[in-house]
N, C-alpha and C. Protein backbone atom coordinates (compact mmCIF):
# COMPACT_ATOMS: atom_id res chain seq x y z
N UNK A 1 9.21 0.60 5.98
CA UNK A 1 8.20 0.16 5.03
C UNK A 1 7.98 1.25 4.00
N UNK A 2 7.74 0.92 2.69
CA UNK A 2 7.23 1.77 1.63
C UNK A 2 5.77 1.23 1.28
N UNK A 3 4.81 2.02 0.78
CA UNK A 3 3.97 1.60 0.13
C UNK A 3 3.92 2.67 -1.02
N UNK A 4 3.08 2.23 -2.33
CA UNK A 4 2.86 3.16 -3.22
C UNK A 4 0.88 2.72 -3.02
N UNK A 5 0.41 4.37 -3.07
CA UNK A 5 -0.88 4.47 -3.11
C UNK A 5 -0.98 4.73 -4.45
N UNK A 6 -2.36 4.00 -5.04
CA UNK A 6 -2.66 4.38 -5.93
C UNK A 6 -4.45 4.27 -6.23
N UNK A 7 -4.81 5.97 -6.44
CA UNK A 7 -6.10 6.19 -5.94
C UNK A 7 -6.63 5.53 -7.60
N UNK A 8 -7.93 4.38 -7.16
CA UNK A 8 -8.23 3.62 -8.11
C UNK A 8 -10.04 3.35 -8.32
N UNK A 9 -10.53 3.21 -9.26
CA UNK A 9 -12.51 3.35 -9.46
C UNK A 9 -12.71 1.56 -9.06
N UNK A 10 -11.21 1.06 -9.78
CA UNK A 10 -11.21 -0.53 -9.07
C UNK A 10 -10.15 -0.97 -9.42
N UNK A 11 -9.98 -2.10 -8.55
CA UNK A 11 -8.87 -2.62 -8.54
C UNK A 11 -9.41 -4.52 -8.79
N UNK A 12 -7.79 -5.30 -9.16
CA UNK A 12 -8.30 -6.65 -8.44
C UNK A 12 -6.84 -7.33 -8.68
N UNK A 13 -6.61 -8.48 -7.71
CA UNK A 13 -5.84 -9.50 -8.19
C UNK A 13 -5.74 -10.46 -8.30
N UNK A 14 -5.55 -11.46 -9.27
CA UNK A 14 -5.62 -12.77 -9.58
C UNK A 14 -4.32 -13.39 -9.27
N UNK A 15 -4.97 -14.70 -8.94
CA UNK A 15 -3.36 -16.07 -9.36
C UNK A 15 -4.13 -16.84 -9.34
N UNK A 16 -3.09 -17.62 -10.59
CA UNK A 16 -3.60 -18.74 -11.32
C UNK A 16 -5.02 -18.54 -11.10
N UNK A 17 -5.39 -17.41 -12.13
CA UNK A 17 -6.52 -17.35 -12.92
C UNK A 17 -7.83 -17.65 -11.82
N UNK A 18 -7.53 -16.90 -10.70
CA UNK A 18 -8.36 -17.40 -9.54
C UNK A 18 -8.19 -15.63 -9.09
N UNK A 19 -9.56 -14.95 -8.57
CA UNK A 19 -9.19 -13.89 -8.50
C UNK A 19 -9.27 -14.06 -6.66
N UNK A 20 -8.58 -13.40 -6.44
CA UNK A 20 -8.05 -13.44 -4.41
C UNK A 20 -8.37 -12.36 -3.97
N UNK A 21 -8.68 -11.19 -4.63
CA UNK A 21 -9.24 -9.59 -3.53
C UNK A 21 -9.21 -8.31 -5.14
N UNK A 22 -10.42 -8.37 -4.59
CA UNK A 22 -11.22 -6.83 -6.02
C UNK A 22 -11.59 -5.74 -4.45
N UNK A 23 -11.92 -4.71 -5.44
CA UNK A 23 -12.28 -3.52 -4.40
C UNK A 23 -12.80 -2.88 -5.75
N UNK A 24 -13.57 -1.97 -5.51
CA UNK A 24 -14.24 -0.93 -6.46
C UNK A 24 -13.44 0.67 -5.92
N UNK A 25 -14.05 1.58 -5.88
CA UNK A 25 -13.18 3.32 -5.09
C UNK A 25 -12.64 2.55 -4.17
N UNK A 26 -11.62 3.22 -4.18
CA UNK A 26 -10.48 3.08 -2.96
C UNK A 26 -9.19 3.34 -3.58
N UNK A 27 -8.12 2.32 -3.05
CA UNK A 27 -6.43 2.52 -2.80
C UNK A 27 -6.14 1.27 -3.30
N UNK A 28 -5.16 1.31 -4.45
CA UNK A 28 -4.75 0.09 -4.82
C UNK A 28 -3.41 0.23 -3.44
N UNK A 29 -2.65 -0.91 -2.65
CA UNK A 29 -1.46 -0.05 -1.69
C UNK A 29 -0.54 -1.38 -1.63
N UNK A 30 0.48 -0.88 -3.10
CA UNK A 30 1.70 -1.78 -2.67
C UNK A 30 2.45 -1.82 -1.60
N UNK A 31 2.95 -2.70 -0.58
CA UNK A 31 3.72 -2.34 0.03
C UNK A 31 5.21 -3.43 0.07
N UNK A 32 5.75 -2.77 0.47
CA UNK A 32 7.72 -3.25 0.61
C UNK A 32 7.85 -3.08 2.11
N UNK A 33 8.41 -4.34 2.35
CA UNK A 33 9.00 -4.29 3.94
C UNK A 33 10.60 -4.58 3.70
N UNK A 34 11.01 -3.51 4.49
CA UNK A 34 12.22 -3.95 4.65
C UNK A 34 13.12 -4.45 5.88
N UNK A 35 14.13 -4.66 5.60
CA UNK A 35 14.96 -5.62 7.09
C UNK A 35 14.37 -4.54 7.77
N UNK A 36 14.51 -4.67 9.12
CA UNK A 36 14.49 -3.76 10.56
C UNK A 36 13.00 -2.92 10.87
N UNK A 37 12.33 -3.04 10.06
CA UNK A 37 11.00 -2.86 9.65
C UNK A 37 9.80 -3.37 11.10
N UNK A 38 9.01 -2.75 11.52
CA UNK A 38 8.43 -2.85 12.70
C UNK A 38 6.73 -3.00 12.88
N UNK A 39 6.07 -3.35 14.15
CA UNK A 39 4.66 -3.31 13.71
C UNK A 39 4.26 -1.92 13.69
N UNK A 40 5.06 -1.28 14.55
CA UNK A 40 4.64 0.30 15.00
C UNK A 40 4.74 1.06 13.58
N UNK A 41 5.85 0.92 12.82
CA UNK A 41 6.04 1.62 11.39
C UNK A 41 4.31 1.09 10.54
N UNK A 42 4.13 0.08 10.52
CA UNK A 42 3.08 -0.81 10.05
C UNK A 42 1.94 0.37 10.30
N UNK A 43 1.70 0.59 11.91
CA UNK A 43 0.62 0.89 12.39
C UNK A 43 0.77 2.64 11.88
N UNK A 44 1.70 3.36 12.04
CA UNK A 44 1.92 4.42 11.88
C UNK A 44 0.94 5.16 10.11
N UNK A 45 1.89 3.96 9.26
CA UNK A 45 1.33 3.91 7.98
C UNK A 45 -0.08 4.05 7.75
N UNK A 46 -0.34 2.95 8.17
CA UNK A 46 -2.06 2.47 8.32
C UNK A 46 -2.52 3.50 8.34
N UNK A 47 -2.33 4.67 9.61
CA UNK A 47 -3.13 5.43 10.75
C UNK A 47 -2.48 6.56 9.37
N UNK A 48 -1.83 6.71 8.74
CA UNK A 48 -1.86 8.00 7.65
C UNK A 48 -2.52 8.16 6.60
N UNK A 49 -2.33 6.56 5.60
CA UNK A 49 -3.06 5.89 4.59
C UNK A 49 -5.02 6.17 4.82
N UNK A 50 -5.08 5.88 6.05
CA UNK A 50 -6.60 6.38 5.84
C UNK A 50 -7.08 7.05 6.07
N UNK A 51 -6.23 8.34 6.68
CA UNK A 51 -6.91 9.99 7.00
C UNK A 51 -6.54 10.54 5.75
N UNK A 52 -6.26 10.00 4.73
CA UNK A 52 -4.95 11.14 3.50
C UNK A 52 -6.62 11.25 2.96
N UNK A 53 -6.21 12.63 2.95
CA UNK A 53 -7.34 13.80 2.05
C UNK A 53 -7.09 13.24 0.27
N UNK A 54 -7.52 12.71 -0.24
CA UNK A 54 -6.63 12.89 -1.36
C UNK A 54 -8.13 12.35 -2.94
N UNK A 55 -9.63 12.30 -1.92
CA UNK A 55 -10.43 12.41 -2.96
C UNK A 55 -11.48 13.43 -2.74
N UNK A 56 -11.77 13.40 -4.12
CA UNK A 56 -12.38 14.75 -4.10
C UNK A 56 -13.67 14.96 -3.88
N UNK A 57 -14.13 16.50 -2.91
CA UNK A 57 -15.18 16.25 -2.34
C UNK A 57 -16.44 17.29 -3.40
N UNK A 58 -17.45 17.51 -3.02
CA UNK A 58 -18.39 18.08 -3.88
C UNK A 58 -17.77 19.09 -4.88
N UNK A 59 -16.99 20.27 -4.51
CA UNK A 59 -16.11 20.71 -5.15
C UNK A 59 -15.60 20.93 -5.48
N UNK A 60 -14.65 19.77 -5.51
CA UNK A 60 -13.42 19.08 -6.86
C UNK A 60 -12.58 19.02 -5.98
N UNK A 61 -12.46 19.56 -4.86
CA UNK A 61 -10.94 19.68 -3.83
C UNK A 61 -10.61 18.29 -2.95
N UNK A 62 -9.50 18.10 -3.28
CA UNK A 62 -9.07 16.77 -1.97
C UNK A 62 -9.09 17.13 -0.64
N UNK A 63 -10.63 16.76 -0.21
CA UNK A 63 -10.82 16.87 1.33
C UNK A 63 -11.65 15.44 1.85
N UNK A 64 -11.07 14.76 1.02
CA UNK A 64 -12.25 13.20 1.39
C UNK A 64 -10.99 12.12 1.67
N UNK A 65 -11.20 11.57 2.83
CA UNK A 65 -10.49 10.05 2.54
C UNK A 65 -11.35 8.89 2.00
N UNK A 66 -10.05 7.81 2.54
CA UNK A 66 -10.69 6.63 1.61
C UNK A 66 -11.90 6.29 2.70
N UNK A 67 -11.81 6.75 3.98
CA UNK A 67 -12.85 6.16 4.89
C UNK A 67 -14.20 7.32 4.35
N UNK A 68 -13.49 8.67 3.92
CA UNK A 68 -14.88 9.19 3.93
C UNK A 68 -15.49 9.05 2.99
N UNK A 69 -15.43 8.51 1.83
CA UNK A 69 -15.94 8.18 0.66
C UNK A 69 -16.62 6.72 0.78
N UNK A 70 -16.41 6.42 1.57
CA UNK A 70 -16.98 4.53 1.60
C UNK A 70 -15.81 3.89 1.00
N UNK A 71 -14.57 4.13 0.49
CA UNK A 71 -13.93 3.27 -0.68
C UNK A 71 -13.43 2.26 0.60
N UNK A 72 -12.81 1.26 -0.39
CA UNK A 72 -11.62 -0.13 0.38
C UNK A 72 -10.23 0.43 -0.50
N UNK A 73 -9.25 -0.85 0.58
CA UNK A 73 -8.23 -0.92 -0.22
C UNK A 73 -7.70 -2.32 -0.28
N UNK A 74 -7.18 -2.28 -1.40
CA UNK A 74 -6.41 -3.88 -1.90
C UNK A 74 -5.05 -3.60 -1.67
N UNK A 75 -4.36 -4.55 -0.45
CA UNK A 75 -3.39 -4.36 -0.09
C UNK A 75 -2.55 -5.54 -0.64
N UNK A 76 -1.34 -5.18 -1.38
CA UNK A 76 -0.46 -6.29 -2.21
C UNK A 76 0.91 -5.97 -1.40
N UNK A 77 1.51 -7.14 -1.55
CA UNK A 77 2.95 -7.16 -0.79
C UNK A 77 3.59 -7.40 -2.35
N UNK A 78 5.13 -5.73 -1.79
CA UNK A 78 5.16 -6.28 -2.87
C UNK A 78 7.26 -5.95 -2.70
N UNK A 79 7.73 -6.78 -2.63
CA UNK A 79 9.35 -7.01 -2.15
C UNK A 79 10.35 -5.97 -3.06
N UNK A 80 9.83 -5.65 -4.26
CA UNK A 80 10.53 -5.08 -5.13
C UNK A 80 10.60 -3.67 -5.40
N UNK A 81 9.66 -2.84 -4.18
CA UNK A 81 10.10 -1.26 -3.78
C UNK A 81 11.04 -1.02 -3.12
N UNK A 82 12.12 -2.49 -2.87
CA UNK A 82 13.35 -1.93 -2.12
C UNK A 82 14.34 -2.36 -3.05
N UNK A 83 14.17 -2.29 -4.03
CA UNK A 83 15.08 -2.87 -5.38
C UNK A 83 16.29 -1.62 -5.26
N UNK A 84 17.63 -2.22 -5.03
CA UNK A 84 18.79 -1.46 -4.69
C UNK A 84 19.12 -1.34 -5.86
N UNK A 85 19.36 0.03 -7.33
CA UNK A 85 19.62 -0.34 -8.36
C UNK A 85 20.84 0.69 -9.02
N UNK A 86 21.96 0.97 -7.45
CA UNK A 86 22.71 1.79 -7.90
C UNK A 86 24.06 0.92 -8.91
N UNK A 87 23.95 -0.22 -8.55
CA UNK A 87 25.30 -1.03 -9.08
C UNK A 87 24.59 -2.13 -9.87
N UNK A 88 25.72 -2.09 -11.82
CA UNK A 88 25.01 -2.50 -12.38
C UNK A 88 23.58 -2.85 -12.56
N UNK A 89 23.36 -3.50 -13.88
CA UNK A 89 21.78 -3.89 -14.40
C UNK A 89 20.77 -4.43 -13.26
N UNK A 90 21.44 -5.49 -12.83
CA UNK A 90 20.34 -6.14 -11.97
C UNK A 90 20.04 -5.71 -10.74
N UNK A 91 18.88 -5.64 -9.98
CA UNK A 91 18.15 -4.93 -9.10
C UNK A 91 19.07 -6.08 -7.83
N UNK A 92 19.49 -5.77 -6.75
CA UNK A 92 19.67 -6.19 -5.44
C UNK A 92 18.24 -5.92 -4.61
N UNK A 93 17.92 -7.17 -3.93
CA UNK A 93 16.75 -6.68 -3.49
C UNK A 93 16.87 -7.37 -1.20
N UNK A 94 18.32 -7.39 -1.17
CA UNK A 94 19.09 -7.70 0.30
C UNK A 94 18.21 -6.40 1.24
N UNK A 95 17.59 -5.01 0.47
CA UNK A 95 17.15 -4.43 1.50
C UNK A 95 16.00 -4.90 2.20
N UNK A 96 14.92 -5.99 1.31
CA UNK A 96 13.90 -6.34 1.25
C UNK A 96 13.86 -7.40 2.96
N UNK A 97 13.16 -7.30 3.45
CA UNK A 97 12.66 -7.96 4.55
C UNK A 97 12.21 -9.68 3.99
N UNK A 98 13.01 -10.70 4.86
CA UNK A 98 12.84 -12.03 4.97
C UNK A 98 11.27 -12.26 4.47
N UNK A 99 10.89 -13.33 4.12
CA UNK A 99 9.37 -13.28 3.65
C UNK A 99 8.70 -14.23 5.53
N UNK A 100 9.62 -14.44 6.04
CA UNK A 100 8.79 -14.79 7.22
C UNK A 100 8.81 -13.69 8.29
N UNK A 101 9.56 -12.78 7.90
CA UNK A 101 9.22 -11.51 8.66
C UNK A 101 8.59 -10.43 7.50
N UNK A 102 8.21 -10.29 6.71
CA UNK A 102 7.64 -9.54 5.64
C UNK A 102 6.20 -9.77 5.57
N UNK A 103 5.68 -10.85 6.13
CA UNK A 103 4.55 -11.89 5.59
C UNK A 103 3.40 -10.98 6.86
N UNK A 104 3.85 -11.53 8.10
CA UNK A 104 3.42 -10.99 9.18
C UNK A 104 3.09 -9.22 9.42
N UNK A 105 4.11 -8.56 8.94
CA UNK A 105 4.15 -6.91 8.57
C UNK A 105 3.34 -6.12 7.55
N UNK A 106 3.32 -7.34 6.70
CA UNK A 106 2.15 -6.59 5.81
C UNK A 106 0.43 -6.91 6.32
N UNK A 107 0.52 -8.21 6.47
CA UNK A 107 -0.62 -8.07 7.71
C UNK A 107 -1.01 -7.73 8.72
N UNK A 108 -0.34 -7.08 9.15
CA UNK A 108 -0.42 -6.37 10.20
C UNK A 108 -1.13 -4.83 10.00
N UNK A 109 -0.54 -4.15 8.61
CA UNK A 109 -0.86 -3.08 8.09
C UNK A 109 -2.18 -3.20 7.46
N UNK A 110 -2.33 -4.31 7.05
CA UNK A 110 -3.74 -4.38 6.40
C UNK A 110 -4.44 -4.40 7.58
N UNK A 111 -4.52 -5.20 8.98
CA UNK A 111 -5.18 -5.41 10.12
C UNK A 111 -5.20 -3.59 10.55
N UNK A 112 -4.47 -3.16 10.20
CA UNK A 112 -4.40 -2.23 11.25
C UNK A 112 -5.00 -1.15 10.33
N UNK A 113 -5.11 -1.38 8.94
CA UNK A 113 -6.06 -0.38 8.14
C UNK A 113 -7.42 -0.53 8.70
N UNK A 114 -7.61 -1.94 8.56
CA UNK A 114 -9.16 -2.06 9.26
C UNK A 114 -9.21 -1.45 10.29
N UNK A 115 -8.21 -1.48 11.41
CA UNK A 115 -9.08 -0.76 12.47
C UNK A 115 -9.50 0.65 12.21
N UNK A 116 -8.92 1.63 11.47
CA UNK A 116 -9.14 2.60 10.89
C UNK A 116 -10.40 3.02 10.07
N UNK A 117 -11.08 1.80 10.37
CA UNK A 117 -12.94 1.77 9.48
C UNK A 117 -12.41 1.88 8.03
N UNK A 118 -11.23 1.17 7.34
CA UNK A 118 -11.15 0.81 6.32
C UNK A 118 -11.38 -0.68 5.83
N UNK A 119 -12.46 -0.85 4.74
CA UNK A 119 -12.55 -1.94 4.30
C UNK A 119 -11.26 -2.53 3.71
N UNK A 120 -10.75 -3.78 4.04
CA UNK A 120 -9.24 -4.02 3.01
C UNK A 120 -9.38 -5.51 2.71
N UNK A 121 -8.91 -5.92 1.03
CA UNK A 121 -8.89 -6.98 0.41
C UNK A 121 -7.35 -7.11 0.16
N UNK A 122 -6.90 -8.49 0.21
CA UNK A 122 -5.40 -8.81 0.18
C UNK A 122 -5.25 -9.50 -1.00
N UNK A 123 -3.49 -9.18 -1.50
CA UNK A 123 -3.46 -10.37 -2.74
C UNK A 123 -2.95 -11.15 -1.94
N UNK A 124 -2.09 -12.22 -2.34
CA UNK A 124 -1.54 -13.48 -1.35
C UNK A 124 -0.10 -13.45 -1.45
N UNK A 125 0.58 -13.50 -0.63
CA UNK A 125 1.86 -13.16 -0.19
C UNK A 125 2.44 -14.27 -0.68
N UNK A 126 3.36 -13.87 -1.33
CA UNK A 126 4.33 -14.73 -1.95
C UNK A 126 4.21 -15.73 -3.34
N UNK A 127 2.92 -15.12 -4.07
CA UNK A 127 2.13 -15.61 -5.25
C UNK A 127 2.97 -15.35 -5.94
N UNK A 128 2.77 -15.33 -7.54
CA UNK A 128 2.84 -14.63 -8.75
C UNK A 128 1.70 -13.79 -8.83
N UNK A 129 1.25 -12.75 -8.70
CA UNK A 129 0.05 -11.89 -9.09
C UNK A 129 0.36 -11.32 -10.19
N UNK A 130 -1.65 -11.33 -10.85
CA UNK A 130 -1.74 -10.34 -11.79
C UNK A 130 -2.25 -9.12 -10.93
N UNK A 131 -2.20 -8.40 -11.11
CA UNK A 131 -2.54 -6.90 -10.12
C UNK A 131 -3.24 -6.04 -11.91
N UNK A 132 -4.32 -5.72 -11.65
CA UNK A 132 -5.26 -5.19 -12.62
C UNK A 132 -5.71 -3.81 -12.07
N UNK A 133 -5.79 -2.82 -12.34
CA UNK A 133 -6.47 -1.25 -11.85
C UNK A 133 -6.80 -0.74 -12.89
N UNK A 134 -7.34 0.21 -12.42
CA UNK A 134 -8.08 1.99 -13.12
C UNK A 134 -8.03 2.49 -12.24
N UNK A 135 -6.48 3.41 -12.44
CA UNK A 135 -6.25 4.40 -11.97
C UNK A 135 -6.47 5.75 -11.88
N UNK A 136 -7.40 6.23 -10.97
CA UNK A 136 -8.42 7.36 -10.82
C UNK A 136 -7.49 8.64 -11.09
N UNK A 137 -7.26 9.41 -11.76
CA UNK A 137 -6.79 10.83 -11.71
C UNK A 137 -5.61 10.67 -13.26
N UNK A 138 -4.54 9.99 -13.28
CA UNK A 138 -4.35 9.27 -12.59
C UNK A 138 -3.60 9.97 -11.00
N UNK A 139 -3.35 9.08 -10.01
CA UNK A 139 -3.13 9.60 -8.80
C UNK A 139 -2.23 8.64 -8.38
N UNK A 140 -0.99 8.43 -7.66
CA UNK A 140 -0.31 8.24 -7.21
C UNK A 140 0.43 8.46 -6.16
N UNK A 141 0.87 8.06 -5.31
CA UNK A 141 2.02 8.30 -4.14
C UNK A 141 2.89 7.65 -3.60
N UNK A 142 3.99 7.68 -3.64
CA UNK A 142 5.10 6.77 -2.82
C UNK A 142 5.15 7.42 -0.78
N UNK A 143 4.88 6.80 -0.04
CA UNK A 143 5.12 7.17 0.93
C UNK A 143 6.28 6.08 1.75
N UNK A 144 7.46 6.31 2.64
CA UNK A 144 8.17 5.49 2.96
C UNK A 144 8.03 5.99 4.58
N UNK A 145 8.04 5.07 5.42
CA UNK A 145 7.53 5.02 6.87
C UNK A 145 8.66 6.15 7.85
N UNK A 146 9.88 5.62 6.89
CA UNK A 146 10.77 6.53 7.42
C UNK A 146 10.63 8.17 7.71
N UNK A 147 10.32 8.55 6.32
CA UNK A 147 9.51 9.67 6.39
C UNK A 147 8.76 10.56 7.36
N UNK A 148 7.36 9.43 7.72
CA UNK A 148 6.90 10.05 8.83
C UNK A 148 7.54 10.25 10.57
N UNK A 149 8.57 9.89 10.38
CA UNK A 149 9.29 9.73 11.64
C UNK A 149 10.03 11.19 11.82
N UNK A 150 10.71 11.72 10.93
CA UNK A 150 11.95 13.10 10.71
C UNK A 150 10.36 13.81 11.03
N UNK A 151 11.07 14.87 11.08
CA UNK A 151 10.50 16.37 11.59
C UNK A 151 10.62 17.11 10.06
N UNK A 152 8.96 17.53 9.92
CA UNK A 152 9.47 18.19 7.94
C UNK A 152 10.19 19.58 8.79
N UNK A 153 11.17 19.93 7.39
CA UNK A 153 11.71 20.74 7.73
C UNK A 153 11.16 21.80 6.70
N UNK A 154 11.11 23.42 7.62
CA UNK A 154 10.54 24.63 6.98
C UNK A 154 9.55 25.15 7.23
């Protein structure tokens, strides 16, 4: 799994002009499932996504999470962080996880943010979304599940 965090004052997303999940402070958190992709990777994520230090506390330093600040997060599925784009123009997106196994995995991650005493709002899986933010800093992160698995090295 990949997600991209993106630390936000608010977020929201619409379809068909119908809005489906706003949040104010928090994590806008795309995520990409890919084939072979697991609940445990899911849960792993979750359990990182809401300890990450990454707002700032009385004196400007990132020592706050999204739980310690009160914020939510709006969790969007989103198939096209596994866009394969070494051969020719068009994006291959075969790494991307089935949407009936993709569907379940991203809910799972959102379920499993909550247990983490994170508030979380969803867009709807398999929509067209508008995805709208204000992006706080701005601030950003790509994290990929794989990642937390290797041993950092150094």
């Amino acid at each position: 799994m990949k997600v991209v965090l993106q630390r936000v004052s608010r977020a929201s997303v619409t379809v068909a002009d119908r809005t489906v999940g706003a949040i104010d402070a928090g994590l806008l958190i795309l995520v990409g499932v890919a084939v072979g992709d697991t609940q445990a990777q899911a849960e792993s994520l979750a359990a990182k996504v809401s300890g990450l230090r990454i707002f700032a506390d009385a004196e400007g330093r990132f020592n706050e999470s999204v739980r310690d600040i009160g914020g939510a997060a709006l969790v969007v599925s989103q198939f096209t962080l596994h866009a394969d784009v070494r051969k020719g123009r068009r994006p291959a997106f075969t790494a991307a996880a089935r949407p009936e196994v993709a569907e379940p995995l991203v809910d799972h991650f959102a379920q499993a943010l909550r247990s983490h005493g994170v508030p979380v709002e969803t867009g709807e899986f398999g929509a067209m979304m508008s995805v709208e933010l204000v992006n706080d800093g701005p601030f950003t992160i790509v994290i990929d599940s794989a990642d937390l698995e290797r041993p950092r090295r150094g």
